[in-house]
Protein backbone atom coordinates (compact mmCIF):
# COMPACT_ATOMS: atom_id res chain seq x y z
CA UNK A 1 9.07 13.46 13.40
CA UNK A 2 7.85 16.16 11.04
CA UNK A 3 4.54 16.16 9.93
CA UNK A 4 5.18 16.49 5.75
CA UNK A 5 1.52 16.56 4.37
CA UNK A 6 -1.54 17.58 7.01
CA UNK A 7 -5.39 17.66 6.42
CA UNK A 8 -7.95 18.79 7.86
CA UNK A 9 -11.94 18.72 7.01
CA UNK A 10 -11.24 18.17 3.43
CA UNK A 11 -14.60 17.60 1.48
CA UNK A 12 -15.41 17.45 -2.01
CA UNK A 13 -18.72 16.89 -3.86
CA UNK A 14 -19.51 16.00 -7.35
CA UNK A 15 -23.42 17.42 -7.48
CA UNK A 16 -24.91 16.12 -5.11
CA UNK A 17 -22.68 13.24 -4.45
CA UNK A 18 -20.49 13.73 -1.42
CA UNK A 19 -17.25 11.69 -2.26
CA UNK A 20 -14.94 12.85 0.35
CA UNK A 21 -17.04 14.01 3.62
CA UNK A 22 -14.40 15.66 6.26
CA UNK A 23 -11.24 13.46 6.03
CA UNK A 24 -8.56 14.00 8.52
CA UNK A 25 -4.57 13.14 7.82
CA UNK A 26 -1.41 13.43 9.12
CA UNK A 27 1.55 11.75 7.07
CA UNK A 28 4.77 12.49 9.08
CA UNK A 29 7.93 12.84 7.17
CA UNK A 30 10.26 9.99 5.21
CA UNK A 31 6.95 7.83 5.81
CA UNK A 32 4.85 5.30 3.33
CA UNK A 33 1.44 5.89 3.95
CA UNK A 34 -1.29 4.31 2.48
CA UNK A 35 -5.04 5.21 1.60
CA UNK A 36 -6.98 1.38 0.97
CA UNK A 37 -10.75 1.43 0.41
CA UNK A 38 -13.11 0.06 -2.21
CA UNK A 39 -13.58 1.24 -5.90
CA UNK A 40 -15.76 4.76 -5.17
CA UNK A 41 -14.16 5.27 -1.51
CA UNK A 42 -12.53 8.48 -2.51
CA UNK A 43 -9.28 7.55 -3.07
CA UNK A 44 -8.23 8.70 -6.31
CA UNK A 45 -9.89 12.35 -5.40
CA UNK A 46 -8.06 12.41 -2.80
CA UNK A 47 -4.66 11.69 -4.63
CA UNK A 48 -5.82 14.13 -6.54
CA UNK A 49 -6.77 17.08 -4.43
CA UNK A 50 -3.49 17.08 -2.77
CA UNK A 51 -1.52 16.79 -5.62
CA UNK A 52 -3.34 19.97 -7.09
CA UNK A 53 -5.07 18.66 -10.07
CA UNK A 54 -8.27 18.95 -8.58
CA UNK A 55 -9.75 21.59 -5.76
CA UNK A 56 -11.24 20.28 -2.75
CA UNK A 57 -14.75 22.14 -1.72
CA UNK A 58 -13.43 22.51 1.97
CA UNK A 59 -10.55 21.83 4.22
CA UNK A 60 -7.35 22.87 5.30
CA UNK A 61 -4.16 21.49 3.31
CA UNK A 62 -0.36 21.85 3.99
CA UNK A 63 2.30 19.73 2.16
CA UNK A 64 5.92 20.21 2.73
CA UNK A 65 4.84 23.68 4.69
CA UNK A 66 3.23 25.38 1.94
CA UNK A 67 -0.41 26.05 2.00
CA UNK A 68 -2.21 24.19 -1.09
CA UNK A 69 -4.35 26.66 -1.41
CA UNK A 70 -2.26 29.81 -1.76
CA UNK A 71 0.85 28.05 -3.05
CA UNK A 72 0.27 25.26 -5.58
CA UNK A 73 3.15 26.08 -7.50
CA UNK A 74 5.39 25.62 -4.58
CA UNK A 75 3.05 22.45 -3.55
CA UNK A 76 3.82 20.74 -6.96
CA UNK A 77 7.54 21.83 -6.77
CA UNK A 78 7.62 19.56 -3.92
CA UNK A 79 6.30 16.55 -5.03
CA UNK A 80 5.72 13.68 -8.34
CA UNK A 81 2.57 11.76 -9.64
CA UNK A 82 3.15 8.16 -10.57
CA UNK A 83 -0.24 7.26 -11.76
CA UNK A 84 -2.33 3.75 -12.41
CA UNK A 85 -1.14 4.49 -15.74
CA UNK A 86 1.86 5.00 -17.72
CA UNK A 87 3.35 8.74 -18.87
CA UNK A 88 6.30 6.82 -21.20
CA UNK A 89 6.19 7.92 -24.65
CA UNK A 90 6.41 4.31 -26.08
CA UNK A 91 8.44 6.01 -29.27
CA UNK A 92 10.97 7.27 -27.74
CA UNK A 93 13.91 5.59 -25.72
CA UNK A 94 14.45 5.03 -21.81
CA UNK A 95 16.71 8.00 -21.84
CA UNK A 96 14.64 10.03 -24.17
CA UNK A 97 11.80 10.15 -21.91
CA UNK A 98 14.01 10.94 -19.34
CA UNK A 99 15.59 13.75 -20.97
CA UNK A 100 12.38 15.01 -22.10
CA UNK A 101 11.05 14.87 -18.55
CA UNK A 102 14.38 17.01 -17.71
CA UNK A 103 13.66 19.35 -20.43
CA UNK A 104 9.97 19.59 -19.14
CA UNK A 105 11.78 21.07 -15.88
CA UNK A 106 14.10 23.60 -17.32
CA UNK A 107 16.99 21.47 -15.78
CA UNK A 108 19.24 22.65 -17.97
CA UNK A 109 20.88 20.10 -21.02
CA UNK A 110 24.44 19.29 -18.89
CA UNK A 111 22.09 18.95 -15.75
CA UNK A 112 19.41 17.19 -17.64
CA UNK A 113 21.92 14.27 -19.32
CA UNK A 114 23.94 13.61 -15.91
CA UNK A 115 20.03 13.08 -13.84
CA UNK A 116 18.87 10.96 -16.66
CA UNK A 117 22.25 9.20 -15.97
CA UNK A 118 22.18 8.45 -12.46
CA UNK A 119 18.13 7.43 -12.48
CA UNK A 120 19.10 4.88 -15.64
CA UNK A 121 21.95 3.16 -13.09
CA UNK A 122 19.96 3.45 -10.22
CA UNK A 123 17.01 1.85 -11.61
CA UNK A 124 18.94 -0.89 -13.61
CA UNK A 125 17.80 0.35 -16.99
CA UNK A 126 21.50 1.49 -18.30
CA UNK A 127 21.64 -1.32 -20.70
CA UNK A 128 17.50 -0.54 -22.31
CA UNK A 129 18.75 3.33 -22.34
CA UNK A 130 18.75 3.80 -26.02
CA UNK A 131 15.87 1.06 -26.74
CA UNK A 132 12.51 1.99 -27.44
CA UNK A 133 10.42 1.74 -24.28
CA UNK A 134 8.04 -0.12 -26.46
CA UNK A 135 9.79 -2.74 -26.32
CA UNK A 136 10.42 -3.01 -22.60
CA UNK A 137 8.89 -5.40 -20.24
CA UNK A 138 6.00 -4.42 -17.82
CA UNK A 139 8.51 -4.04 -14.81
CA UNK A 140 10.82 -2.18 -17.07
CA UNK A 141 8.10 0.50 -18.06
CA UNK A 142 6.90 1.09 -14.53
CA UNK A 143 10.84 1.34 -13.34
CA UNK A 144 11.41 4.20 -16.25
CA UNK A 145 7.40 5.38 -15.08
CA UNK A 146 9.18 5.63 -11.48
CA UNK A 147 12.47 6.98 -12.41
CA UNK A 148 10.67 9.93 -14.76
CA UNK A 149 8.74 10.57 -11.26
CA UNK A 150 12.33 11.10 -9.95
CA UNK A 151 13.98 13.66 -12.49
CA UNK A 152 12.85 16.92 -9.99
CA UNK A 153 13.93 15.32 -6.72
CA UNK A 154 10.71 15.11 -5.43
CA UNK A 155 10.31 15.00 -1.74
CA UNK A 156 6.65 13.22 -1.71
CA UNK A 157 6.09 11.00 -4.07
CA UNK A 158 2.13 9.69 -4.98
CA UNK A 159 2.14 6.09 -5.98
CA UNK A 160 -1.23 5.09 -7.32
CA UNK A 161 -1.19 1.35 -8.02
CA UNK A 162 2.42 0.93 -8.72
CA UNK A 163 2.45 -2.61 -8.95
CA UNK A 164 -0.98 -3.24 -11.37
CA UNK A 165 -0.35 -5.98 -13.74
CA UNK A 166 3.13 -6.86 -12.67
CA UNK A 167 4.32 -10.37 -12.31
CA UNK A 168 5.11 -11.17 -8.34
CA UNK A 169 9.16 -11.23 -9.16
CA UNK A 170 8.49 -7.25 -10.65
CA UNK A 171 6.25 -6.32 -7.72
CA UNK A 172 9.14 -7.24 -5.25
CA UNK A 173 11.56 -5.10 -7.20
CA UNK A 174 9.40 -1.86 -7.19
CA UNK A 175 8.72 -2.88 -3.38
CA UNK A 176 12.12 -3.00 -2.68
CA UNK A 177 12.65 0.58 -4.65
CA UNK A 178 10.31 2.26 -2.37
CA UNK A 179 11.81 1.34 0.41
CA UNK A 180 15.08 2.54 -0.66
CA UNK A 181 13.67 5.78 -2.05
CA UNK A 182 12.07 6.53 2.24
CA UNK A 183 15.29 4.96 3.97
CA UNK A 184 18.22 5.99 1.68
CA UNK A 185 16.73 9.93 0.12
CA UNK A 186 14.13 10.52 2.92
CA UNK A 187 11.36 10.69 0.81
CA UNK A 188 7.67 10.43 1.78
CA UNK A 189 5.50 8.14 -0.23
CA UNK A 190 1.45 8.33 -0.25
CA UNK A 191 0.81 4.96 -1.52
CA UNK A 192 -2.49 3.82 -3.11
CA UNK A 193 -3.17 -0.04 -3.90
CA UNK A 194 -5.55 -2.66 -4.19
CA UNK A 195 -3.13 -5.36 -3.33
CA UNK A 196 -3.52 -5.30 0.69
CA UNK A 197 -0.15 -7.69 1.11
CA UNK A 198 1.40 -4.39 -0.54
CA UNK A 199 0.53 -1.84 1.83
CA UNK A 200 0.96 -4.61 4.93
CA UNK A 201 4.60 -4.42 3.33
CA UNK A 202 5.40 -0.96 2.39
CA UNK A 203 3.45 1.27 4.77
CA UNK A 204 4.22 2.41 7.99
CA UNK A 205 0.64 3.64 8.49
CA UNK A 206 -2.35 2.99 6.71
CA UNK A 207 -5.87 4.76 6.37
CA UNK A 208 -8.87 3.15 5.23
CA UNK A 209 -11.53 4.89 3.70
CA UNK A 210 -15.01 4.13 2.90
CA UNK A 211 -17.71 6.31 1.59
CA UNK A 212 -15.99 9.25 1.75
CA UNK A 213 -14.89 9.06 5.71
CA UNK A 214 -11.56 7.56 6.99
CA UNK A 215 -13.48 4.20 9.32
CA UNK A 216 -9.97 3.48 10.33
CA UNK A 217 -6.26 4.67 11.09
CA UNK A 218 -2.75 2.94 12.28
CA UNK A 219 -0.28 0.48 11.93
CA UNK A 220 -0.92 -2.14 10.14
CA UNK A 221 -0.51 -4.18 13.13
CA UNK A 222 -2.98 -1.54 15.14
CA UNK A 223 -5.70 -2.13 12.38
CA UNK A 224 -5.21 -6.27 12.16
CA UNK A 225 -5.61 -5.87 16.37
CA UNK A 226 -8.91 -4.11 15.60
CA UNK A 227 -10.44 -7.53 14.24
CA UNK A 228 -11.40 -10.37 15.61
CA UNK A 229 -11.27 -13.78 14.26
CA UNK A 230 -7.90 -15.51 15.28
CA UNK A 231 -8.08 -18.96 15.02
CA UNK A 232 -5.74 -22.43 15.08
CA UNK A 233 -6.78 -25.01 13.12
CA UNK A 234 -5.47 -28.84 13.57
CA UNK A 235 -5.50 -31.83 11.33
CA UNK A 236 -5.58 -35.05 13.07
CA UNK A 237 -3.67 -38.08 11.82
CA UNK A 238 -6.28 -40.75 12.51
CA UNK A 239 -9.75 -40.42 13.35
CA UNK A 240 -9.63 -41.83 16.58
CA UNK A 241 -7.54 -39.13 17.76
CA UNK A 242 -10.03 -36.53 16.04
CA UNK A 243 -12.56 -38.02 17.80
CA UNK A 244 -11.01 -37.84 21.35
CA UNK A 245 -10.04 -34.40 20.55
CA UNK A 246 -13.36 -32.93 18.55
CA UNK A 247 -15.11 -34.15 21.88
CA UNK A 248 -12.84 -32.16 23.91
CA UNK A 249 -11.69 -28.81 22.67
CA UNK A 250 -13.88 -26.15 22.36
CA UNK A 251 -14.02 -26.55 18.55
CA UNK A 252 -15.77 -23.13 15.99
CA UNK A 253 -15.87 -25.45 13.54
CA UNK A 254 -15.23 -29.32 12.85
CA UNK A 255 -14.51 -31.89 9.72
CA UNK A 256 -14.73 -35.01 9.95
CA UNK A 257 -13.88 -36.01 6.39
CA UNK A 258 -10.55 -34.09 6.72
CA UNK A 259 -10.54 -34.75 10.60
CA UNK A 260 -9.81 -30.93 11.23
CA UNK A 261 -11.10 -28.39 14.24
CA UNK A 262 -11.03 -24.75 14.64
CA UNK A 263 -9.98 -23.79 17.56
CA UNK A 264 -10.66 -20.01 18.85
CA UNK A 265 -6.69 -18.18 19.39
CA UNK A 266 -7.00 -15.87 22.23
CA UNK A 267 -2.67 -15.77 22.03
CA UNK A 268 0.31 -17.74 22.60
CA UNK A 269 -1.27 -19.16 26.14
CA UNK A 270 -4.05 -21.00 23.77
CA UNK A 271 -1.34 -22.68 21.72
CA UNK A 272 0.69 -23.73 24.62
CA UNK A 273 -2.39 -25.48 26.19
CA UNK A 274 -3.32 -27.36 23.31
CA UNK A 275 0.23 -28.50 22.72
CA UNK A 276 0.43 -29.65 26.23
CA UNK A 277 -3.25 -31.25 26.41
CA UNK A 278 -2.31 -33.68 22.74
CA UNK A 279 0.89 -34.02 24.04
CA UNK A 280 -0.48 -35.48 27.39
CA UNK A 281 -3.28 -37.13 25.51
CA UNK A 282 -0.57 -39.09 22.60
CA UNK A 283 -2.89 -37.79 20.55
CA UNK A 284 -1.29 -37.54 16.96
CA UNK A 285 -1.19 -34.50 14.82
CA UNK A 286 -0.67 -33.86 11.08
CA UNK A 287 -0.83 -30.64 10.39
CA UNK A 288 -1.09 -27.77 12.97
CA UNK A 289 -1.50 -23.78 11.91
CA UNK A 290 -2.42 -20.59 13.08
CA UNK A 291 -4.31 -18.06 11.61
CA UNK A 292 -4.10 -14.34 12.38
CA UNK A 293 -6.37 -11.61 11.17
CA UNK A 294 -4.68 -9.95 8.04
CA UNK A 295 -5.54 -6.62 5.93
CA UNK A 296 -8.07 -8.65 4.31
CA UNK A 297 -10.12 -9.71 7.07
CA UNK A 298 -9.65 -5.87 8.42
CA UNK A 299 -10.82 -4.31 4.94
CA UNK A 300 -13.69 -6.63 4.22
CA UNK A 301 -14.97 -6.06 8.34
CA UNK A 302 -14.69 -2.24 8.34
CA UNK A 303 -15.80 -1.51 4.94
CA UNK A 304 -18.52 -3.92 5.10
CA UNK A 305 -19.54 -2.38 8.65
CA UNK A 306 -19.20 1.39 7.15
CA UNK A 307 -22.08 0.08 4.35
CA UNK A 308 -24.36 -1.05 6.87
């Protein structure tokens, strides 16, 4: 798979505060990646490095094959910024914007009016077109937000916090956007969020970053394997068969007012012989679930670890 946006040693200070200290990346093509990290990680310069706005103090940067660099007009042909916060010009209407954004471009006015076409159909905004985006919705201002992103044909796209302040029905449309924007046009997404269950949706890699330096790198199914902390946890129907149990299994942890053990998961041979040991046992059970270790418990471990 091509490699669409490579970095090498990038570092950038602010005085003498080091906020990005040698940061390696490799984002392959038709990809969603995504940087996570605290508030002060680095993220945001980074976003904003590679989309030229600001200039990193070291480092070696290629996006879509042209050097940053030597070629930041060709760099920010290539690519759109859909920031934390809205570019819509509240005034003027869905297809205004758009046709301003066209304008903006030098698409041409035939050109311009048939783009701000298809991106009002595509992201279900036809019938808002000639409203004033003041009076759209939150999901409806970060689809136009989106869609204005869209007028060039970028081929990498920055989201930063796409989802912020949208209700869980809206955040499930722009997910499902994304994903048609990678599958269906091929285009590469660098995703920033503070909503972990985002990126453990959308990305197909993820970087963590932590003052300044990337502490991690993978799949999110790499990084979740890098933590510790699996666990099953059973509620018992009566006490006498908590009691029989608790005095038994290996417990982490044990209530007796909710007659409920932890139980260390080491994989699916743990669960099998616990199953068959209540099972041979008639021991009743209530509730039964397993617990995996999820971006959460990945982010709080390796940025907590990083501090130290």
């Amino acid at each position: 798979m091509r490699t669409f946006v490579s970095v090498t040693g990038l570092r950038k200070s602010y005085g003498a505060h080091r906020v990005l200290d040698g940061i390696d990346l490799s984002i392959p093509q038709g990809t969603v990646f995504s940087l996570l990290g605290p508030n002060g990680a680095g993220k945001t310069t980074t976003v904003q490095i590679l989309s030229t706005l600001v200039k990193a103090d070291a480092g070696e940067i290629r996006v879509a094959g042209h050097d940053l660099a030597t070629e930041p007009d060709k760099v920010r042909a290539a690519i759109g910024v859909t920031g934390q916060f809205s570019a819509i010009d509240s005034f003027l209407t869905g297809e205004e914007n758009l046709r301003l954004m066209a304008d903006l471009l030098h698409l041409g006015r035939s050109r311009g009016r048939e783009r701000a076409r298809e991106l009002l159909e595509r992201f279900d905004l036809t019938d808002a077109a000639r409203k004033p985006a003041v009076t759209y919705s939150g999901g409806m201002r970060r689809r136009l937000d989106l869609a204005m992103t869209l007028v060039g044909t970028p081929k990498l796209i920055f989201l930063d916090e796409p989802t912020t302040g949208l209700d869980p029905r809206s955040r499930r449309t722009m997910w499902q956007i994304v994903r048609d924007l990678v599958q269906q046009d091929g285009v590469t997404v660098f995703l920033t969020t503070q909503y972990l269950e985002e990126a453990d949706e959308l990305a197909d890699r993820i970087a963590l970053l932590s003052q300044g330096r990337l502490v991690a790198e993978g799949t999110p199914e790499k990084l979740k394997r890098m933590v510790p902390g699996g666990h099953i946890v059973v509620r018992f129907a009566d006490p006498d068969g908590y009691l029989r149990a608790a005095s038994h299994l290996r417990a982490t942890s044990r209530d007796e007012e909710s007659l409920t053990v932890q139980i260390p998961d080491t994989g699916v041979s743990t669960l099998r012989k616990l199953l068959e040991w209540l099972d041979a046992q008639a021991i009743d059970v209530a509730e039964l679930s397993v617990h995996t270790p999820d971006l959460d418990d990945v982010f709080l471990a390796l940025t907590e670890e990083s501090s130290r």
